[in-house]
C-alpha atoms as a PDB file:
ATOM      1  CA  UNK A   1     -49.054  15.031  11.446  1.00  0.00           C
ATOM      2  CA  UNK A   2     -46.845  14.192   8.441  1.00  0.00           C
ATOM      3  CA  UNK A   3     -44.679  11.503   8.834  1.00  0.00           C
ATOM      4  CA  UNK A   4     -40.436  11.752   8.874  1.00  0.00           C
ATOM      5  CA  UNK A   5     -39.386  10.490   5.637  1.00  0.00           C
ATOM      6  CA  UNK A   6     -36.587   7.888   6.113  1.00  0.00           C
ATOM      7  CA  UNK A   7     -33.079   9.011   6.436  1.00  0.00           C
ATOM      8  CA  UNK A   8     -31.598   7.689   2.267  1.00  0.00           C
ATOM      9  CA  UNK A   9     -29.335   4.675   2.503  1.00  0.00           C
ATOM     10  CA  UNK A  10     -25.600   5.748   3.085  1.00  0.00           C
ATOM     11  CA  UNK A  11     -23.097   2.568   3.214  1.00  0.00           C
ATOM     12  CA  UNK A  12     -20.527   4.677   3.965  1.00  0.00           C
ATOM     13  CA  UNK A  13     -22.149   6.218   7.162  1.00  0.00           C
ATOM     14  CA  UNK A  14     -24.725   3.065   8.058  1.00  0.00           C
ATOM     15  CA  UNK A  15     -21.625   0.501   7.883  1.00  0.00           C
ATOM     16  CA  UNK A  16     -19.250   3.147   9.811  1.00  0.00           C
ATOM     17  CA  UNK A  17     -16.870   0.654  12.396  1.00  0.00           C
ATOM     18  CA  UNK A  18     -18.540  -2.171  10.709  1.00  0.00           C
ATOM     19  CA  UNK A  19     -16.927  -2.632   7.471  1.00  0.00           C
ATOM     20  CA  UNK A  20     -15.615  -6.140   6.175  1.00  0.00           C
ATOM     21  CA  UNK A  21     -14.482  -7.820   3.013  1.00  0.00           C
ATOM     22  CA  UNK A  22     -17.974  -9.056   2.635  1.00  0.00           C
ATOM     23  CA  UNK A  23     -19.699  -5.763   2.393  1.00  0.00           C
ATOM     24  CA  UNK A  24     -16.831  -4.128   0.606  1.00  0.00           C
ATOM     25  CA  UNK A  25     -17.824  -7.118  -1.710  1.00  0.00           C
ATOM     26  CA  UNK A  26     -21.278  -5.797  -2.031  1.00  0.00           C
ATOM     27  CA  UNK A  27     -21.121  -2.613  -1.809  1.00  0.00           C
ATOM     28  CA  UNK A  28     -17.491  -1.076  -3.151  1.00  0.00           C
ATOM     29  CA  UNK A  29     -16.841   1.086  -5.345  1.00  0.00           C
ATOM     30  CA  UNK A  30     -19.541   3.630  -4.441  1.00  0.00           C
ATOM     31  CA  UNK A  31     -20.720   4.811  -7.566  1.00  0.00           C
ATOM     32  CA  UNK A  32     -20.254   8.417  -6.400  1.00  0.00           C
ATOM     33  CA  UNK A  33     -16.799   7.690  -5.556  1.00  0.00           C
ATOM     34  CA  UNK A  34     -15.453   5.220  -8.455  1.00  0.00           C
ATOM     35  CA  UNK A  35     -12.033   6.052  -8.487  1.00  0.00           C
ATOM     36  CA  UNK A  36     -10.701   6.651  -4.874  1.00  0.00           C
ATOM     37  CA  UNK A  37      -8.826   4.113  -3.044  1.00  0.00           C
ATOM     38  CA  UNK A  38     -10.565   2.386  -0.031  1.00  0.00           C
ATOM     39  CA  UNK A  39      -8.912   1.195   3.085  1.00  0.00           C
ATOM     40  CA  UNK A  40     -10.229  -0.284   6.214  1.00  0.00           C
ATOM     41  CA  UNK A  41      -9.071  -0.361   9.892  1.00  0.00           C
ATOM     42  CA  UNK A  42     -11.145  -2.199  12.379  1.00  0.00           C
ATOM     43  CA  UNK A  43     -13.656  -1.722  10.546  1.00  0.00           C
ATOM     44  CA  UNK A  44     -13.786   2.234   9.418  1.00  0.00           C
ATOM     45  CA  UNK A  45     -13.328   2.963   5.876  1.00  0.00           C
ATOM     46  CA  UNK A  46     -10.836   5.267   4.909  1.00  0.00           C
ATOM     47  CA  UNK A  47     -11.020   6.762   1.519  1.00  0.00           C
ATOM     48  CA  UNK A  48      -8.754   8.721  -0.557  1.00  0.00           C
ATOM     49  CA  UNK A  49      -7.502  10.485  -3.313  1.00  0.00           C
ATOM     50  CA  UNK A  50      -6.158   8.147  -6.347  1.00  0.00           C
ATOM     51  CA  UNK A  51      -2.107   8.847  -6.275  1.00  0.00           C
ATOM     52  CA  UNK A  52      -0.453  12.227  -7.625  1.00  0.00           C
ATOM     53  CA  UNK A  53       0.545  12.041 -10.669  1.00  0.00           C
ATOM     54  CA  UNK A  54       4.562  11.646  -9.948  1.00  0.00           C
ATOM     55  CA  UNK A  55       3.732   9.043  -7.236  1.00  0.00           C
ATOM     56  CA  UNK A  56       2.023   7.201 -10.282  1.00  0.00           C
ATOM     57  CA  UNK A  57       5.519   7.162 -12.073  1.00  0.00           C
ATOM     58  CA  UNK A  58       7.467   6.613  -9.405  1.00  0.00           C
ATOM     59  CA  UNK A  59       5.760   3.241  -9.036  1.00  0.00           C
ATOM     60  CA  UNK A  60       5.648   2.414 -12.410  1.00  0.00           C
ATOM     61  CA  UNK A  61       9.276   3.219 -12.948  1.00  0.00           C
ATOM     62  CA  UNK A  62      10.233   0.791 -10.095  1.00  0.00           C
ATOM     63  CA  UNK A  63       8.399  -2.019 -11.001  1.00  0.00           C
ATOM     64  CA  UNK A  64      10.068  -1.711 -14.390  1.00  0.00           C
ATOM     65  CA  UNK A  65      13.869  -1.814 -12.323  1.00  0.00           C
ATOM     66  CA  UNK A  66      12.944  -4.468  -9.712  1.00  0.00           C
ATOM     67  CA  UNK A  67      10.658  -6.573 -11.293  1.00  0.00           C
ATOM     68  CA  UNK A  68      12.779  -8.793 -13.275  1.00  0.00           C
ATOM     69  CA  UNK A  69      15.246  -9.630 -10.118  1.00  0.00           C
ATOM     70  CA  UNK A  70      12.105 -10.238  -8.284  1.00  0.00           C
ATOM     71  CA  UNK A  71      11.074 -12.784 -10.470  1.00  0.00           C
ATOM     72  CA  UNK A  72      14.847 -14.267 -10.869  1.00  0.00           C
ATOM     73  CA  UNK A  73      14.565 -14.425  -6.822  1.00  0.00           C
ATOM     74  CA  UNK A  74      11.170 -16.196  -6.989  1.00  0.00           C
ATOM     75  CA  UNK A  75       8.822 -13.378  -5.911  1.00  0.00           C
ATOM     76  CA  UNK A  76       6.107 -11.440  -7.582  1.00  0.00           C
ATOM     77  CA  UNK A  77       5.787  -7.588  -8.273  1.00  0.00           C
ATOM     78  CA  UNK A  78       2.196  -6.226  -7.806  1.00  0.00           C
ATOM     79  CA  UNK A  79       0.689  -3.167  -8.146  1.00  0.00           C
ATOM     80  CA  UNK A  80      -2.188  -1.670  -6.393  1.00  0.00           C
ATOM     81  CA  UNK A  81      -3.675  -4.211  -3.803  1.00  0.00           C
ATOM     82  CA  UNK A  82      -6.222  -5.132  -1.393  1.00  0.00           C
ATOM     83  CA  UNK A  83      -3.603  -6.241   1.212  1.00  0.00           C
ATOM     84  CA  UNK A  84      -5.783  -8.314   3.615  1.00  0.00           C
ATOM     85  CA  UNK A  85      -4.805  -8.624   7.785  1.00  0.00           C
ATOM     86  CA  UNK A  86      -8.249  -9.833   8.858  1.00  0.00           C
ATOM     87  CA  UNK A  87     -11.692  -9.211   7.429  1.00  0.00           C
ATOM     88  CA  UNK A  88     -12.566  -5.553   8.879  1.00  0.00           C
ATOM     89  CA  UNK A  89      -8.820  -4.834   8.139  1.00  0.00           C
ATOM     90  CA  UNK A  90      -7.087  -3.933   4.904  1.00  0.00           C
ATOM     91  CA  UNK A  91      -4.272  -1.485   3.394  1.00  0.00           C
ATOM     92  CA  UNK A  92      -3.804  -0.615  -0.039  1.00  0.00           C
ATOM     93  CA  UNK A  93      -0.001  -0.199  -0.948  1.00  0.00           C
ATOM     94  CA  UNK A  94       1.464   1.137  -4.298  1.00  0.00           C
ATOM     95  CA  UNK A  95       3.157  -1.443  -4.414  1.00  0.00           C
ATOM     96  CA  UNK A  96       3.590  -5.330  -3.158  1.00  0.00           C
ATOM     97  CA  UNK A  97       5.973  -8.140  -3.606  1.00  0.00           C
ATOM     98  CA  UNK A  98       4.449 -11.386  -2.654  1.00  0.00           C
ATOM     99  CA  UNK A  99       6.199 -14.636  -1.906  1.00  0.00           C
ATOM    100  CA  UNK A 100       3.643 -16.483  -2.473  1.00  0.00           C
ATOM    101  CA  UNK A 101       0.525 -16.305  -5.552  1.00  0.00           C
ATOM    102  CA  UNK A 102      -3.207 -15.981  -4.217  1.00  0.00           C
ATOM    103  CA  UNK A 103      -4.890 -19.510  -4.544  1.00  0.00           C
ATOM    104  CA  UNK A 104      -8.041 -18.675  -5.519  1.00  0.00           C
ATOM    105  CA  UNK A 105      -9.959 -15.666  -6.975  1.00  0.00           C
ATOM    106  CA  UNK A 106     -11.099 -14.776  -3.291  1.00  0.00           C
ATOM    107  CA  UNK A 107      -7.505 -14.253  -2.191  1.00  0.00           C
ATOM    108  CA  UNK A 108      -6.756 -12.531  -5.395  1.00  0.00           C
ATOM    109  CA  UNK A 109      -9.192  -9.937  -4.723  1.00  0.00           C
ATOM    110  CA  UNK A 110      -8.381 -10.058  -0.899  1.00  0.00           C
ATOM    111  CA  UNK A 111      -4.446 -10.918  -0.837  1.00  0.00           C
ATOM    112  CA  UNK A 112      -3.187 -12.616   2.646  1.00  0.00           C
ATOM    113  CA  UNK A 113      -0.782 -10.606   4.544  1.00  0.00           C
ATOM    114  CA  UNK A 114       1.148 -13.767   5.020  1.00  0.00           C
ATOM    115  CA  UNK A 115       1.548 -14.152   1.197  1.00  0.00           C
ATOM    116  CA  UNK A 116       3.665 -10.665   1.346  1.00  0.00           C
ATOM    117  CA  UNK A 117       6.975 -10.252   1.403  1.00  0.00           C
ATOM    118  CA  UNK A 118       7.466  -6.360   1.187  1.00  0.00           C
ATOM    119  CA  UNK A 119       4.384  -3.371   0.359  1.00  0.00           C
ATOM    120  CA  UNK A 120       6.366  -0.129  -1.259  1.00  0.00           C
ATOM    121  CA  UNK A 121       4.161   2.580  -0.289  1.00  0.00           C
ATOM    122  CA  UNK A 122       4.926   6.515  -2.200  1.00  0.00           C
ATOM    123  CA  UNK A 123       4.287   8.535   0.332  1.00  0.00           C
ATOM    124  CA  UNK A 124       1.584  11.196   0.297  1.00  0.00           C
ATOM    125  CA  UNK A 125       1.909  15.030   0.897  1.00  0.00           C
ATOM    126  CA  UNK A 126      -1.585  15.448   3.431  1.00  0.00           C
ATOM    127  CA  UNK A 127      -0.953  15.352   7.004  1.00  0.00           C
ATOM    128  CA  UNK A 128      -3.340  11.928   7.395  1.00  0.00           C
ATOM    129  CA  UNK A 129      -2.046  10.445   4.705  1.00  0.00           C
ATOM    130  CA  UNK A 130       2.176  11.053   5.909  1.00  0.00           C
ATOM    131  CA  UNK A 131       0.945   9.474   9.380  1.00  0.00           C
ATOM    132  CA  UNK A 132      -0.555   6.755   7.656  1.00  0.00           C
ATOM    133  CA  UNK A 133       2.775   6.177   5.563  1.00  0.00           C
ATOM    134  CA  UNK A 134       5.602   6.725   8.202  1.00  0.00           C
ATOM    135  CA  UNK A 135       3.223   5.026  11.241  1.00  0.00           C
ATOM    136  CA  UNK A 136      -0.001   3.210  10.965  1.00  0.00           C
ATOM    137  CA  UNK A 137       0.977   1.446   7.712  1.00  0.00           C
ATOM    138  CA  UNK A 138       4.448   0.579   8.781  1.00  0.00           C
ATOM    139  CA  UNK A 139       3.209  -0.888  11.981  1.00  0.00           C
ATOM    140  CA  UNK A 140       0.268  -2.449  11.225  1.00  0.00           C
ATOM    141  CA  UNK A 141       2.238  -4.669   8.521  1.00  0.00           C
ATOM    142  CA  UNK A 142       5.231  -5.377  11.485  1.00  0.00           C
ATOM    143  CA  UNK A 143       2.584  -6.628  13.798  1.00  0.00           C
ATOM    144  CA  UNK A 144       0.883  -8.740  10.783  1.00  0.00           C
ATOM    145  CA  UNK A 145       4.986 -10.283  10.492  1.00  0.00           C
ATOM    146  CA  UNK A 146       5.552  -9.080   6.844  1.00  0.00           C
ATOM    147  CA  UNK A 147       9.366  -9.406   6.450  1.00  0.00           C
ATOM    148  CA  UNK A 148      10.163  -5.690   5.024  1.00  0.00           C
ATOM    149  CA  UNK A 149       8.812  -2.571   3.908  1.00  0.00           C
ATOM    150  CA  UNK A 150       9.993   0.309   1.628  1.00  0.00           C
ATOM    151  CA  UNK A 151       9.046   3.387   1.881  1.00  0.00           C
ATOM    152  CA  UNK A 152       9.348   6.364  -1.052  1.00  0.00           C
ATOM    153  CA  UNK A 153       8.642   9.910  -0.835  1.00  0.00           C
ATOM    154  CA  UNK A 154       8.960  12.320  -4.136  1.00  0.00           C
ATOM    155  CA  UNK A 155       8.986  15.910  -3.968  1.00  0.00           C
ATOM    156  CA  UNK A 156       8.051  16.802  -7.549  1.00  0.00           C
ATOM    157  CA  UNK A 157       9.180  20.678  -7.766  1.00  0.00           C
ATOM    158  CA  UNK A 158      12.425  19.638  -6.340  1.00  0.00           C
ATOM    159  CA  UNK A 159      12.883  15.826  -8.374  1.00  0.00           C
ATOM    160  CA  UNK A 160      14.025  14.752  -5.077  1.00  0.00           C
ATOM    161  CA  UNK A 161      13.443  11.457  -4.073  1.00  0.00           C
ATOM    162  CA  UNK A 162      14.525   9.707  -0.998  1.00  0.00           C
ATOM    163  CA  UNK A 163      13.990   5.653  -0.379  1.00  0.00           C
ATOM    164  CA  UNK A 164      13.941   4.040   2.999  1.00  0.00           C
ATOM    165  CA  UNK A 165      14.146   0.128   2.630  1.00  0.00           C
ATOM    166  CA  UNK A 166      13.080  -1.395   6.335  1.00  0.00           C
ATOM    167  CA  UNK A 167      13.626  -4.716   7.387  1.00  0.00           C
ATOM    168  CA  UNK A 168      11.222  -6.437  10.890  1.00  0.00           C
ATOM    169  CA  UNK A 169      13.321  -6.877  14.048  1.00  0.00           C
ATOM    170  CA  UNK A 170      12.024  -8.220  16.984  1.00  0.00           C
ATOM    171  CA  UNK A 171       8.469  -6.228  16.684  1.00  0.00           C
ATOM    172  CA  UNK A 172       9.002  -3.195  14.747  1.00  0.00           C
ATOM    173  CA  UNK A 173      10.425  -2.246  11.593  1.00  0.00           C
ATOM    174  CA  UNK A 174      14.677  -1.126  11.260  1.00  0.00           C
ATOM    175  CA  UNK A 175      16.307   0.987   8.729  1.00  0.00           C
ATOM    176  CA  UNK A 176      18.150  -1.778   6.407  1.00  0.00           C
ATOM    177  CA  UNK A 177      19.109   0.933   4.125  1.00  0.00           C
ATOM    178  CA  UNK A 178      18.775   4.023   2.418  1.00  0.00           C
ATOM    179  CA  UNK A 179      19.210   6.785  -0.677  1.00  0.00           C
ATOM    180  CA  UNK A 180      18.375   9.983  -1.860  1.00  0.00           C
ATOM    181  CA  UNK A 181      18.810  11.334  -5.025  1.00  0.00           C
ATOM    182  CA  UNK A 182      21.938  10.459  -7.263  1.00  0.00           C
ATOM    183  CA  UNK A 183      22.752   8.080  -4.674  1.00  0.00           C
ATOM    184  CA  UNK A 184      22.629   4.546  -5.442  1.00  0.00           C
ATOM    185  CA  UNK A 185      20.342   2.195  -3.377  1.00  0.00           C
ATOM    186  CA  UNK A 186      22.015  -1.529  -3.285  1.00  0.00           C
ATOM    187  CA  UNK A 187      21.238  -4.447  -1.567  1.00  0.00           C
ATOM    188  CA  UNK A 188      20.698  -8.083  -1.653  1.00  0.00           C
ATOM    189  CA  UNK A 189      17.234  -8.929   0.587  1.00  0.00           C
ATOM    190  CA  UNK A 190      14.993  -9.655   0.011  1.00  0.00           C
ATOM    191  CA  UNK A 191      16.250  -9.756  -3.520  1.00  0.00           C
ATOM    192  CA  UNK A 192      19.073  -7.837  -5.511  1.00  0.00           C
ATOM    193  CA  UNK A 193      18.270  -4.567  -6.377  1.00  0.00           C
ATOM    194  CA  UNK A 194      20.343  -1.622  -7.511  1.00  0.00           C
ATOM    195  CA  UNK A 195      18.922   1.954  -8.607  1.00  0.00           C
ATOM    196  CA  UNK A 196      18.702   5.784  -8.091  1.00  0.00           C
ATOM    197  CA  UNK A 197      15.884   6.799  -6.207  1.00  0.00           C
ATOM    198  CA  UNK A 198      16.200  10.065  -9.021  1.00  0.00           C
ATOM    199  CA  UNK A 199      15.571   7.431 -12.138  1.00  0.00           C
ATOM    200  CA  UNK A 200      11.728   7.305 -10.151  1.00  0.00           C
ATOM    201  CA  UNK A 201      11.156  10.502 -11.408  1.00  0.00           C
ATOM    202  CA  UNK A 202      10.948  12.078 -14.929  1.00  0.00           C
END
């Protein structure tokens, strides 16, 4: 009788529900799938697409308006990164202001939710992806106490762009404030900014 060959080695379906930091360490990126962005919740990797190209601007254009008041108001502008609630649990924003720099290289590969002060997540078109954006995300940094969230979505064909800028209440996230298009978004927390949502678009 011939014997059953071994099923190949598959961290992404041998570690499913057990994911951590430590074997994202060790095992991330897959080299079959270099370039995709990897999440975790409780312990399930989520993987996706890297960001449409207009998302890609969007962010880049922002961080080029807010970043200097950031920095005049003592925070840090971040792109892309691993933003840390507890070992089997991570999001990856487009976006995140800290308050506060990582300490050591293990926090700057892992950043502390408590070092954030708001993750700016561009919102993607795929039905997971929107719940993601407009609900897990959202609430998984209220619970974890991070002061504010912004939220962006970009409809390319149309150059419309809409920003929602949400501030914690007692236990969930409230609209602070708001624009779309040619309207201009001002406010002064958690720092002074003052732009179009348009000039986030080409």
């Amino acid at each position: 009788m011939a014997m059953a060959m071994p099923a190949a080695f598959d961290p992404l379906i041998d570690f499913d529900g057990m994911w951590t930091t430590d074997l994202a360490n060790r095992y991330l990126p897959l080299p079959e799938l270099p370039d995709v962005r990897y999440e975790c919740i409780d312990g399930r990797l989520v993987v996706s697409p890297t960001e449409v190209g207009s998302n890609s601007y969007g962010a880049a254009s922002l961080i080029q308006l807010v970043g200097q008041p950031a920095r005049e108001a003592g925070f840090y502008v971040f792109g892309p990164v691993n933003l840390t609630f507890n070992p089997g649990r991570w999001i990856v924003p487009d976006l995140a202001v800290l308050h506060s720099l990582p300490k050591d290289d293990n926090e700057d590969l892992w950043i502390p939710a408590s070092h954030v002060l708001m993750p700016v997540e561009f919102v993607s078109h795929s039905h997971d992806s929107r719940k993601r954006d407009f609900v897990d995300k959202p609430g998984r940094c209220a619970e974890a106490g991070i002061p504010y969230f912004m939220r962006i979505q970009i409809v390319r064909q149309l150059r419309s762009v809409t920003v929602e800028l949400l501030k914690l209440g007692d236990e969930h996230y409230e609209l602070l404030t708001e624009a779309a298009g040619g309207q201009e978004l001002v406010t002064a927390e958690p720092f002074e900014m003052r732009f179009t949502p348009r000039s986030l678009v080409p």
